[in-house]
C-alpha atoms as a PDB file:
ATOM      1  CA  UNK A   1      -9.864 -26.035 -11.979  1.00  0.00           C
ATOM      2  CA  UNK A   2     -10.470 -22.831  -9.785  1.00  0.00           C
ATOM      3  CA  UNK A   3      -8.191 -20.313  -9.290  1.00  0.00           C
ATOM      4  CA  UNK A   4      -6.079 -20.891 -12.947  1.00  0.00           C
ATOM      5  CA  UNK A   5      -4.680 -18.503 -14.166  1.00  0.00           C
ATOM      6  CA  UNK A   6      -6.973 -17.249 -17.541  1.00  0.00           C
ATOM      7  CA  UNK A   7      -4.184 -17.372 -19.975  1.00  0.00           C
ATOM      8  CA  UNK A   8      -2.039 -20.168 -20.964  1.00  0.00           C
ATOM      9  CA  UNK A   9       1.242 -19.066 -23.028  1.00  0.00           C
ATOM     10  CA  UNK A  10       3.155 -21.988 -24.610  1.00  0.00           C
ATOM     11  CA  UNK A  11       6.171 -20.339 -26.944  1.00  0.00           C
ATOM     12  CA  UNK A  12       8.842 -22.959 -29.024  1.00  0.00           C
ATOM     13  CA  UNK A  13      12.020 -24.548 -26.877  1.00  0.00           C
ATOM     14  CA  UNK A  14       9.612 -25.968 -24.380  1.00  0.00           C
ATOM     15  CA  UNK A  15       8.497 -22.115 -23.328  1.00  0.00           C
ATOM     16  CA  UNK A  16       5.397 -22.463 -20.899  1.00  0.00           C
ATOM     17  CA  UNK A  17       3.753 -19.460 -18.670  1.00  0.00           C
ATOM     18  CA  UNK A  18       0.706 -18.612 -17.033  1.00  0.00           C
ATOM     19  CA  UNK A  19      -1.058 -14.923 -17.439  1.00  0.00           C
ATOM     20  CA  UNK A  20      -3.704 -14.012 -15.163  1.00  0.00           C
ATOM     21  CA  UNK A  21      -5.671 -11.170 -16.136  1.00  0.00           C
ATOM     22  CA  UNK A  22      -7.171  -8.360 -13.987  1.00  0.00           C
ATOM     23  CA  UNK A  23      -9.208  -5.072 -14.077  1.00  0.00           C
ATOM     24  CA  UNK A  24      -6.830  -1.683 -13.563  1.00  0.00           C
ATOM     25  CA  UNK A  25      -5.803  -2.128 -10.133  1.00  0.00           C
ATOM     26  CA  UNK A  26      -7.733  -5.040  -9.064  1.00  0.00           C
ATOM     27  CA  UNK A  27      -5.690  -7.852  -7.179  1.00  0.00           C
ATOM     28  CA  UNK A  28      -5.503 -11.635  -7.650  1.00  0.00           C
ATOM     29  CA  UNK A  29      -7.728 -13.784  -5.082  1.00  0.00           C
ATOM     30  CA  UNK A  30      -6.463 -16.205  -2.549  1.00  0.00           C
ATOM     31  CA  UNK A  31      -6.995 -19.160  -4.121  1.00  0.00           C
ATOM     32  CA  UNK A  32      -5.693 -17.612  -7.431  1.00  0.00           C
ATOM     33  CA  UNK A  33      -2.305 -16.972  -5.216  1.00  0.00           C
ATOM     34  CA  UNK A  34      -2.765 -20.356  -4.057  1.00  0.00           C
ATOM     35  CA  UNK A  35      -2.755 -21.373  -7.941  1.00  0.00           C
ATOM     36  CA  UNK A  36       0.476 -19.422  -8.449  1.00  0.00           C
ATOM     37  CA  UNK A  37       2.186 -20.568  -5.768  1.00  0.00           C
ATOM     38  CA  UNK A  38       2.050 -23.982  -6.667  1.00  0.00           C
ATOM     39  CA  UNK A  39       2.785 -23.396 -10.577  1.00  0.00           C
ATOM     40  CA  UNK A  40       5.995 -21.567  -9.848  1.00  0.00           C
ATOM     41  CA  UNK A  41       7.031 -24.601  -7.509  1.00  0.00           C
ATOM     42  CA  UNK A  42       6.913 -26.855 -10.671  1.00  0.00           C
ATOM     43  CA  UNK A  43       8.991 -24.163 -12.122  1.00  0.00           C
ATOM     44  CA  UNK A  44       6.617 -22.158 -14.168  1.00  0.00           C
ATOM     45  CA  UNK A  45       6.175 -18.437 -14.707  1.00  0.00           C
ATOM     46  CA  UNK A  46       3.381 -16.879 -13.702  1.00  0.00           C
ATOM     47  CA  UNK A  47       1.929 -13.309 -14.612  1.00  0.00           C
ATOM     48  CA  UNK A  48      -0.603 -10.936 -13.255  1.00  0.00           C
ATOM     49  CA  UNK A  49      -1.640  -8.155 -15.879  1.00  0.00           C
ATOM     50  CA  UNK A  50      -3.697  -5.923 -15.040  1.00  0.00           C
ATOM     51  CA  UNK A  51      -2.700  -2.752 -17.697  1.00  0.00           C
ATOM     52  CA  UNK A  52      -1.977  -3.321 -21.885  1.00  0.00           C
ATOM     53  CA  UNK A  53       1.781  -2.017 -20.911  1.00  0.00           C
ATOM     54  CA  UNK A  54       2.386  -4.810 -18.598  1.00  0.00           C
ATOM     55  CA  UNK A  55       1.966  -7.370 -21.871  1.00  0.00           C
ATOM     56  CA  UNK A  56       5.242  -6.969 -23.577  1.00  0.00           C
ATOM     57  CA  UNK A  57       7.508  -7.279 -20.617  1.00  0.00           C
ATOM     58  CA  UNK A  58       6.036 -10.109 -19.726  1.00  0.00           C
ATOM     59  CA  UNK A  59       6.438 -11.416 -23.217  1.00  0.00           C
ATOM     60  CA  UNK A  60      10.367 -10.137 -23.282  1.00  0.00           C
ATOM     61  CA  UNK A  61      10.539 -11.727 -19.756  1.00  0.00           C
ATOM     62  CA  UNK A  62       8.940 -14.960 -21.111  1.00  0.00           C
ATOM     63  CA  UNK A  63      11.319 -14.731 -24.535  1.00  0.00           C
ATOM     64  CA  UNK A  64      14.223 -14.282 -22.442  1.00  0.00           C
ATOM     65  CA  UNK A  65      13.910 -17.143 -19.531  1.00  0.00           C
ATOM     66  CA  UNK A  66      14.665 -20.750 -20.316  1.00  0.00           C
ATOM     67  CA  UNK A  67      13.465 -23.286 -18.552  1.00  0.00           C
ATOM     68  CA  UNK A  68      15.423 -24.945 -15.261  1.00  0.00           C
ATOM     69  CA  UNK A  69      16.125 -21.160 -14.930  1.00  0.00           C
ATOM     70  CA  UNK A  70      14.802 -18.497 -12.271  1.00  0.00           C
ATOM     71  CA  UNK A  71      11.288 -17.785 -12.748  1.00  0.00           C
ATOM     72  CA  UNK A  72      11.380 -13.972 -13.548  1.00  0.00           C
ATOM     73  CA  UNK A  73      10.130 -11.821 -10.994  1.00  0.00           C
ATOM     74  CA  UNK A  74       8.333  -8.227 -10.204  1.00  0.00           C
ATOM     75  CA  UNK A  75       6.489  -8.478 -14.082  1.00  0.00           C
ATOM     76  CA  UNK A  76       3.265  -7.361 -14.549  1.00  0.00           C
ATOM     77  CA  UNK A  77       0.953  -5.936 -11.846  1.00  0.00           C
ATOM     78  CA  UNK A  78       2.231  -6.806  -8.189  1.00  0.00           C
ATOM     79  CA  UNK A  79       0.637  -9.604  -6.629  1.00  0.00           C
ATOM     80  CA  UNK A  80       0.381  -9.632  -2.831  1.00  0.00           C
ATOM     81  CA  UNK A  81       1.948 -12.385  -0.932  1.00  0.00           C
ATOM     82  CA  UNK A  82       0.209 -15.506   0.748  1.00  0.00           C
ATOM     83  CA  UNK A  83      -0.841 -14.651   3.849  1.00  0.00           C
ATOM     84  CA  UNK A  84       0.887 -16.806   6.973  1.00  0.00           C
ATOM     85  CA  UNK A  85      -1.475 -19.867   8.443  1.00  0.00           C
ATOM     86  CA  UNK A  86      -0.894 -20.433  11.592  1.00  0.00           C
ATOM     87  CA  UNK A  87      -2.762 -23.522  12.626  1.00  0.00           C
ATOM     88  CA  UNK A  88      -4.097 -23.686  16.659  1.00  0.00           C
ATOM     89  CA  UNK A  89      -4.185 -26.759  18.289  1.00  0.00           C
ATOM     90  CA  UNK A  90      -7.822 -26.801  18.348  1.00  0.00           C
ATOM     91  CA  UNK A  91      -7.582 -26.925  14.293  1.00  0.00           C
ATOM     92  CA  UNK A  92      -4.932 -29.655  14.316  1.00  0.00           C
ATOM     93  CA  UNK A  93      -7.062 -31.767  16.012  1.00  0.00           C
ATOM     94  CA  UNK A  94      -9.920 -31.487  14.230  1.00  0.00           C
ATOM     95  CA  UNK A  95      -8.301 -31.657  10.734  1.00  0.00           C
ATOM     96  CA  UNK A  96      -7.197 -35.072  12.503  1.00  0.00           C
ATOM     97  CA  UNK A  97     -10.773 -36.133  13.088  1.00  0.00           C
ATOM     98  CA  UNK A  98     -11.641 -35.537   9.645  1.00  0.00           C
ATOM     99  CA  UNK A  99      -8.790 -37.237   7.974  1.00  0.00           C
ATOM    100  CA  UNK A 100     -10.228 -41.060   9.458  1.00  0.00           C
END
């Protein structure tokens, strides 16, 4: 599926995360925020590293989270925010048209 994160961390005690890894200073895509967005709203961690010293907090995050619990936050390289869609009336309508 596009936009998954490239890593998939499973750990014992039902420990699952996604790691999505970048170049020095290079930032995740849209539809790769997409991705995250709708991981973490089934309640699963997702991390963006994009340096070697970003892995083991990310791990000790991981390690230290349960499940049911907050997703940890501000781990690993910082990943921009979705943009807001504002949809025009002209777009509604023709979203409509497309549905039938």
């Amino acid at each position: 599926m596009n936009g998954v994160p490239d890593r998939l961390v499973l750990l014992l005690g039902g420990k699952c995360a996604f790691v999505e890894l970048k170049a020095p200073g290079k930032q995740m895509r849209l539809l790769q925020r997409k991705r995250r967005q709708q991981l973490e709203a089934l309640g699963f961690p997702v991390f963006c590293v994009d340096r070697p010293e970003q892995i083991q907090p990310a791990i000790d995050a991981l390690l230290q989270w349960n499940p049911g619990e907050p997703i940890p936050q501000g781990i690993g390289a910082k990943i921009p925010e979705m943009p807001a869609v504002a949809l025009t009336q002209s777009n509604t309508q023709g979203a409509e048209s497309e549905v039938r």
